[in-house]
Protein backbone atom coordinates (compact mmCIF):
# COMPACT_ATOMS: atom_id res chain seq x y z
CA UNK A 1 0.00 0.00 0.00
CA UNK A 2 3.05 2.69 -0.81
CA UNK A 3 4.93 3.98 2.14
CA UNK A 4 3.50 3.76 5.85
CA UNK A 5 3.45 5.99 8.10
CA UNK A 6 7.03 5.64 10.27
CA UNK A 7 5.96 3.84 13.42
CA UNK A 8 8.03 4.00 16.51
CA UNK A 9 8.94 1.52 18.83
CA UNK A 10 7.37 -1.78 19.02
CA UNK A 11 3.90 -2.46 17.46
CA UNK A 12 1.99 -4.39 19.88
CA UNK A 13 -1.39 -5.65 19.93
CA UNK A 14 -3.65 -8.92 20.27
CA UNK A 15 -3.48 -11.78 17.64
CA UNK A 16 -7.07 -11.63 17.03
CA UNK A 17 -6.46 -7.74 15.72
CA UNK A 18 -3.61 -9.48 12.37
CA UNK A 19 -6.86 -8.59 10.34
CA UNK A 20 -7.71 -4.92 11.58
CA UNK A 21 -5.92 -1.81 10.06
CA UNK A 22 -3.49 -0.62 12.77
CA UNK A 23 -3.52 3.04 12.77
CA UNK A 24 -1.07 4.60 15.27
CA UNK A 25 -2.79 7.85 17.27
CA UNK A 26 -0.13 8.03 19.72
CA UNK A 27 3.82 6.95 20.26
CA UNK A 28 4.47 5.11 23.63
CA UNK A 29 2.58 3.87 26.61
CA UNK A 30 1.02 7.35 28.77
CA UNK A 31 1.63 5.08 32.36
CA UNK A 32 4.51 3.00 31.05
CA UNK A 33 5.44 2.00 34.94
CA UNK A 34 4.45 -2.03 34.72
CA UNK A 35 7.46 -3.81 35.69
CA UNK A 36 7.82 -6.74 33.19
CA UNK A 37 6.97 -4.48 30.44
CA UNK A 38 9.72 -3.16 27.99
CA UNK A 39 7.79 -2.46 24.73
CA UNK A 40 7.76 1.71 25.55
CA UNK A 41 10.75 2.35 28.40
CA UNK A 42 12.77 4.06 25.87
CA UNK A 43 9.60 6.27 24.09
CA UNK A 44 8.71 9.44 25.51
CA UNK A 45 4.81 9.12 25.42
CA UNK A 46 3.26 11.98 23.23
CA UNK A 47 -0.62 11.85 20.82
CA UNK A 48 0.76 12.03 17.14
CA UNK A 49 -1.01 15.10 15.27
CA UNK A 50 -3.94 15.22 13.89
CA UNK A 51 -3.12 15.97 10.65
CA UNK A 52 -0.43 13.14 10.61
CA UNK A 53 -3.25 10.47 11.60
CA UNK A 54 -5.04 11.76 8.94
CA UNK A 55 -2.61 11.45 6.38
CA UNK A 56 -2.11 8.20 6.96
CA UNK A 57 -6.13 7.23 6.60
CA UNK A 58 -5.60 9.33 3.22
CA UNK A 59 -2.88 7.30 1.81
CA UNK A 60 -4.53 4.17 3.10
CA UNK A 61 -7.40 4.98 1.35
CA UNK A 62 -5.79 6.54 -1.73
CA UNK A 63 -4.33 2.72 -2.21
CA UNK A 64 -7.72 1.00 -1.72
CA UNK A 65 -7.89 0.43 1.31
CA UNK A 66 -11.33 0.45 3.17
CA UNK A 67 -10.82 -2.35 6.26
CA UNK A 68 -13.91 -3.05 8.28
CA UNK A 69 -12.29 -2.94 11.80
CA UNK A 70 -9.21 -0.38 12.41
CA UNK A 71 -6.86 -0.83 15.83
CA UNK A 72 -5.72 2.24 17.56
CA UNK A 73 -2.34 2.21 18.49
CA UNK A 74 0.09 2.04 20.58
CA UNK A 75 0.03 1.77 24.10
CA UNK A 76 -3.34 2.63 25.73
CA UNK A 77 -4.85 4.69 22.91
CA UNK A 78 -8.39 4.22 25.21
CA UNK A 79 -6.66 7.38 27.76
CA UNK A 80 -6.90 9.84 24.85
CA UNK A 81 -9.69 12.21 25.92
CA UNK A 82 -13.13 11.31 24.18
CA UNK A 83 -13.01 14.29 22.15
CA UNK A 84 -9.85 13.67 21.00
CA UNK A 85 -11.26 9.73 20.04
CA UNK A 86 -14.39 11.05 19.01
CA UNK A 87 -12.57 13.17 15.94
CA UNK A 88 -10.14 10.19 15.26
CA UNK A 89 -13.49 7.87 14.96
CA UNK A 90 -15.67 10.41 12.65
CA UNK A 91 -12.03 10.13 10.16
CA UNK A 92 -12.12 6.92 10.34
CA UNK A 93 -15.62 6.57 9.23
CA UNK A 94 -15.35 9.60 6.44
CA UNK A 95 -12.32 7.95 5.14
CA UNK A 96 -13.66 4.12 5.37
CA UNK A 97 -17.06 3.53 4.92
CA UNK A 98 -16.34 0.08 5.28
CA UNK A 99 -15.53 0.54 9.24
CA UNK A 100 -17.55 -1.46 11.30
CA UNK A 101 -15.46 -1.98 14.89
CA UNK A 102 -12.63 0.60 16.06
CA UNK A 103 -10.19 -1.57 18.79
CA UNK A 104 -8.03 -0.29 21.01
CA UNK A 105 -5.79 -1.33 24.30
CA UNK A 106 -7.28 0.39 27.75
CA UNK A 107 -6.44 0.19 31.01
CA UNK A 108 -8.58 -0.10 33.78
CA UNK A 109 -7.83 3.79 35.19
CA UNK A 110 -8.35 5.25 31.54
CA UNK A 111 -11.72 3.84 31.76
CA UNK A 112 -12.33 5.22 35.39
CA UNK A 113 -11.62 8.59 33.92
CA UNK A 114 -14.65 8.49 31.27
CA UNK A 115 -18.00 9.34 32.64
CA UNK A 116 -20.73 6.64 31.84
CA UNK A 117 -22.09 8.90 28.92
CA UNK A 118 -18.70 9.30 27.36
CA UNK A 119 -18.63 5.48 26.95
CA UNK A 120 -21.74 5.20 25.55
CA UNK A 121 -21.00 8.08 22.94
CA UNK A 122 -17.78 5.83 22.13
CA UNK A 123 -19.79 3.30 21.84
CA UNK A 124 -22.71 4.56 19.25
CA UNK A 125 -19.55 5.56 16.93
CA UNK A 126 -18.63 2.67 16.52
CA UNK A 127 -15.33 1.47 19.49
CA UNK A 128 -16.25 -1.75 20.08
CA UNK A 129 -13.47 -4.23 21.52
CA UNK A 130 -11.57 -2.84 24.28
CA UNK A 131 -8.14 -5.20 25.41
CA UNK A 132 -7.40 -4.96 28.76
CA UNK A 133 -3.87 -5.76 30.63
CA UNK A 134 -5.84 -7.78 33.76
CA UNK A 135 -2.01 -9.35 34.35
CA UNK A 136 -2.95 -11.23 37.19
CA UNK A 137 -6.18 -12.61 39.44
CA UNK A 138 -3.97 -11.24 42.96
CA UNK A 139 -3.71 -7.82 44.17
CA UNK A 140 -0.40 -8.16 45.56
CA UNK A 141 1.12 -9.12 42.63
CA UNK A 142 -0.78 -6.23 40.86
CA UNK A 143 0.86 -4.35 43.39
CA UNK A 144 4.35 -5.81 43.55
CA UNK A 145 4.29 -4.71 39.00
CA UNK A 146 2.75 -1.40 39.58
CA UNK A 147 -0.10 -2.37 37.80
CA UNK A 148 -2.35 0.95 37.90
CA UNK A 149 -5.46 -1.16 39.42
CA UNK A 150 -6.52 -3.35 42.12
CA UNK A 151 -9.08 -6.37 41.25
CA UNK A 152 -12.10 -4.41 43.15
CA UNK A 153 -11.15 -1.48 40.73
CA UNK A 154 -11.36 -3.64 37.95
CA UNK A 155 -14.48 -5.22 38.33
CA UNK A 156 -16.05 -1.81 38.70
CA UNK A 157 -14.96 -0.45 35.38
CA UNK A 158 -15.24 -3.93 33.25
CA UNK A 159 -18.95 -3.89 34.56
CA UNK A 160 -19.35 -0.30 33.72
CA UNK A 161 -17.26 -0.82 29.90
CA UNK A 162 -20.26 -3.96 29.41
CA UNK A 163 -23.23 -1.61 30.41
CA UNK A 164 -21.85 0.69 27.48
CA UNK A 165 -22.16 -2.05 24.90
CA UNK A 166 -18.17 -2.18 24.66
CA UNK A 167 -16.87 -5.85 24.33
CA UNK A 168 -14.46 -6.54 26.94
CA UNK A 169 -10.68 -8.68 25.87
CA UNK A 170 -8.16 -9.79 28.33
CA UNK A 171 -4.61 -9.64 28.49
CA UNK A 172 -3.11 -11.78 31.22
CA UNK A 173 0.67 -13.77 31.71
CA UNK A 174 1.47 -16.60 33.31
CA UNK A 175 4.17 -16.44 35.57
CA UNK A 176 3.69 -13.35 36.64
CA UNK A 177 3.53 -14.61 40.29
CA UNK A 178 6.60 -15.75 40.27
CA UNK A 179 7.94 -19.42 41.61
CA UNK A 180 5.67 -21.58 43.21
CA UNK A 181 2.84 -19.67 42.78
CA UNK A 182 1.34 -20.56 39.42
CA UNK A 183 -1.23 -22.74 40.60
CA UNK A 184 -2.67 -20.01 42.97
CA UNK A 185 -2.49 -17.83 40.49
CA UNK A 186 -4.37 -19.75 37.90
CA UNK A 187 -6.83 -20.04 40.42
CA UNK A 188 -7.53 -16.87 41.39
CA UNK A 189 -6.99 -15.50 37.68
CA UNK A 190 -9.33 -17.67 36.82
CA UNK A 191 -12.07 -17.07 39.38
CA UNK A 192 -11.44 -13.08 38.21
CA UNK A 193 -12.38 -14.38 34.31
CA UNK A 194 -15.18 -16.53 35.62
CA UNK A 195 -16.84 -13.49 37.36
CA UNK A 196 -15.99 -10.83 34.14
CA UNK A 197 -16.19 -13.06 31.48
CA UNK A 198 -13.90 -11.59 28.59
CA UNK A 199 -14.54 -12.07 24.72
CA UNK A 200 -10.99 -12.81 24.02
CA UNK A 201 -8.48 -14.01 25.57
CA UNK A 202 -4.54 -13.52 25.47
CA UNK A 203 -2.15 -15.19 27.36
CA UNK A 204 1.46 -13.76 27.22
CA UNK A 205 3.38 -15.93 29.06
CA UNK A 206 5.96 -14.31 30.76
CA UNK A 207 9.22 -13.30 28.63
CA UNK A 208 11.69 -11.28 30.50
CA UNK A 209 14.13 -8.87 28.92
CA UNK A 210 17.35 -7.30 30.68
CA UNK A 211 16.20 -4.35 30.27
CA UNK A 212 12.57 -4.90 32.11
CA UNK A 213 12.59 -3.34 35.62
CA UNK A 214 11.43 -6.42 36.79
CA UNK A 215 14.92 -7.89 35.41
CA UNK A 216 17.03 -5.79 38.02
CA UNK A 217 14.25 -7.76 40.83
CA UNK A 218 15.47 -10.99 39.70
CA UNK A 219 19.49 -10.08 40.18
CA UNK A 220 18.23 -8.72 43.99
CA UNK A 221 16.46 -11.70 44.78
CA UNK A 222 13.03 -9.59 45.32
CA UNK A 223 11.46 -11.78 42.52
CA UNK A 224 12.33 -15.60 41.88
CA UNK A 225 10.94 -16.28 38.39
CA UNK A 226 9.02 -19.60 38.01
CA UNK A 227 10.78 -21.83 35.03
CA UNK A 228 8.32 -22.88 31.54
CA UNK A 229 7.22 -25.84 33.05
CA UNK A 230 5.13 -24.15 36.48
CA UNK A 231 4.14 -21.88 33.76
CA UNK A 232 2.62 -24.62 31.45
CA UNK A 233 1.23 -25.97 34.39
CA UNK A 234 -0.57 -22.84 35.51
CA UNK A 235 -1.50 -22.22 32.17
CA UNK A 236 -3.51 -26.14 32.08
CA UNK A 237 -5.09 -25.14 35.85
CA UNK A 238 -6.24 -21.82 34.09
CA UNK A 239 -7.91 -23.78 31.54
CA UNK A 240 -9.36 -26.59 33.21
CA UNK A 241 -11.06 -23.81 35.77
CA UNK A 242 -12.71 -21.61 33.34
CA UNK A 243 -16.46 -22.29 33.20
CA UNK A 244 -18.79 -21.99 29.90
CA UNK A 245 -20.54 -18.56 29.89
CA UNK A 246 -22.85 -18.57 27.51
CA UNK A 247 -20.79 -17.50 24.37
CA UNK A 248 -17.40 -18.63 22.56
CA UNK A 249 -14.58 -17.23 23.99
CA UNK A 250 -11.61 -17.19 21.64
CA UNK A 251 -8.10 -18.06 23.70
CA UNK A 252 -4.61 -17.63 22.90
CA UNK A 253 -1.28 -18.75 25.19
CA UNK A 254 2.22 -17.72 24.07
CA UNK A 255 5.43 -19.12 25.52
CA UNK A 256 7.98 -16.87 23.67
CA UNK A 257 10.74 -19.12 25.17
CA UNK A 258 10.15 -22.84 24.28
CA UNK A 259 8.46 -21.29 21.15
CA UNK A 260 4.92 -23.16 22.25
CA UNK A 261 1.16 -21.70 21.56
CA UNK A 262 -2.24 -23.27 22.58
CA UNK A 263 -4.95 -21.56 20.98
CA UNK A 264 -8.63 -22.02 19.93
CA UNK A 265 -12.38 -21.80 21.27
CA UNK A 266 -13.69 -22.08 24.56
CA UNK A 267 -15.48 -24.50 25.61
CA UNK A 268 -15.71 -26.43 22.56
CA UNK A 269 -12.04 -27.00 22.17
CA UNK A 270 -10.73 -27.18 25.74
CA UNK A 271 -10.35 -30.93 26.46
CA UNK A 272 -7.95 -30.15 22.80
CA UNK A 273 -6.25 -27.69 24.42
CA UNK A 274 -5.54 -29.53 27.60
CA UNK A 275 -4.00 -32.42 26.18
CA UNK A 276 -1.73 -30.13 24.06
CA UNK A 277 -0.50 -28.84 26.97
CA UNK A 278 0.07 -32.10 29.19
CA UNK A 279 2.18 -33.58 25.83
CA UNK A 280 4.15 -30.38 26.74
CA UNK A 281 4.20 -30.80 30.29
CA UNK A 282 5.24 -34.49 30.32
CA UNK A 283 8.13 -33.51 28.16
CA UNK A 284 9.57 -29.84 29.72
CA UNK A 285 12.61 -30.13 31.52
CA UNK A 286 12.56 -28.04 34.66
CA UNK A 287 14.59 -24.97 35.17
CA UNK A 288 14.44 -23.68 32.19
CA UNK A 289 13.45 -19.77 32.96
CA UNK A 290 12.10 -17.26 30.14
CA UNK A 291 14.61 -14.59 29.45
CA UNK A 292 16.41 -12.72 26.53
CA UNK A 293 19.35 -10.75 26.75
């Protein structure tokens, strides 16, 4: 489609958005504080022009283009204000007819920052799934990665996102608990998904880099990473917990490390899914930790 707009930093966003048009409204992550993240540390967070965003829906369009759902990127395009979203939607929309669903990552204090009408006004033009980083089902591991939210917090703006006809996607990652707690943590993550009930689901396994904060916890001895094969098993727990709720849930697990995925519907394909993962279990050595240098 000619030349793209020049993106910054790493693009990131769910596998079940490969299809949407990713259309960057901002450069960076505007909280940027999580611990195991390192997709934004060295971005200075700033909202890209107006005229720049619109450009790029120009050129898009100008090569055919016309996609029927668009992704707002990068970090947590959601904490834009709504006016700001509001005239990035109505370009959208002028430029492709086509539109049907505008995506975007959120986080659980953008949302607590829009009144209940200004969801609903996202919602009538046209934002549809919202992804949010849930991380974990424990608040002292939210704590302990400077997550922005507690699980009480969450459930309060999830609930409020649904009554605004949004469509609510979860981010979570094994391991984030650290050794020896996977199992616990599957549990209570899993209780948390069982009571919110996401449309998606995305399971990012946890992949350490040196330069993650959470990196310099590991050399201090604050955090003791569990290895793949607690996080396999946490990951099986998860699954095996999760009850039917009354609609497919699409599901996705990445373990970036032993290059392994489990992926497909839920419920229909769990008992699939399961075994997939206790080939994987039976044969994963233990020790072996997920990091990149």
């Amino acid at each position: 489609m000619g030349d793209s707009m020049n993106y910054e930093g790493q693009i990131c966003r769910g596998p079940m958005e490969r299809a949407s048009f990713m259309l960057p409204v901002e450069v960076g992550c505007a909280y940027n504080r999580c611990k195991f993240c390192t997709l934004f540390k060295h971005l200075s967070y700033r909202e890209l022009p107006m005229e720049q965003i619109e450009n790029e829906l120009g050129r898009v369009r100008q090569a055919g283009g016309n996609p029927e759902t668009v992704f707002l990127g990068d970090g947590n395009a959601f904490g834009l204000s709504t006016e700001t979203l509001l005239e990035i939607i109505h370009k959208i929309h002028s430029y492709f007819p086509g539109c049907r669903g505008i995506h975007m990552d959120a986080t659980v204090t953008d949302i607590s920052r829009k009144t209940d009408q200004e969801l609903k006004r996202l919602y009538e033009a046209g934002v549809r799934h919202l992804y949010l980083g849930i991380e974990t089902g424990l608040d002292d591991v939210l704590a302990f990665m400077q997550k922005d939210h507690t699980l009480e917090q969450a459930y309060r703006q999830i609930e409020r996102i649904k009554s605004a006809g949004l469509i609510y996607d979860a981010h979570f990652m094994t391991g984030i608990a650290g050794k020896g707690r996977g199992l616990e943590n599957a549990e209570h993550t899993a209780e948390f998904f069982n009571r919110t009930q996401p449309s998606r689901m995305i399971n990012f396994s946890m992949f350490l880099h040196e330069r993650a904060p959470l990196y310099k916890e590991i050399q201090q001895g604050t955090f003791v990473p569990a290895d793949e094969k607690e996080n396999l098993m946490e990951e099986r727990r998860l699954l095996e917990l999760l009850e039917p709720w009354g609609k497919d849930v699409l599901y996705d697990g990445f373990h970036d490390m032993i290059e392994f995925r489990v992926r497909g519907t839920l419920p229909q394909d769990r008992e699939k899914m399961l075994e997939k993962l206790d080939a994987r279990i039976a044969e994963e050595k233990p020790g072996l930790r997920a990091f990149v240098k």
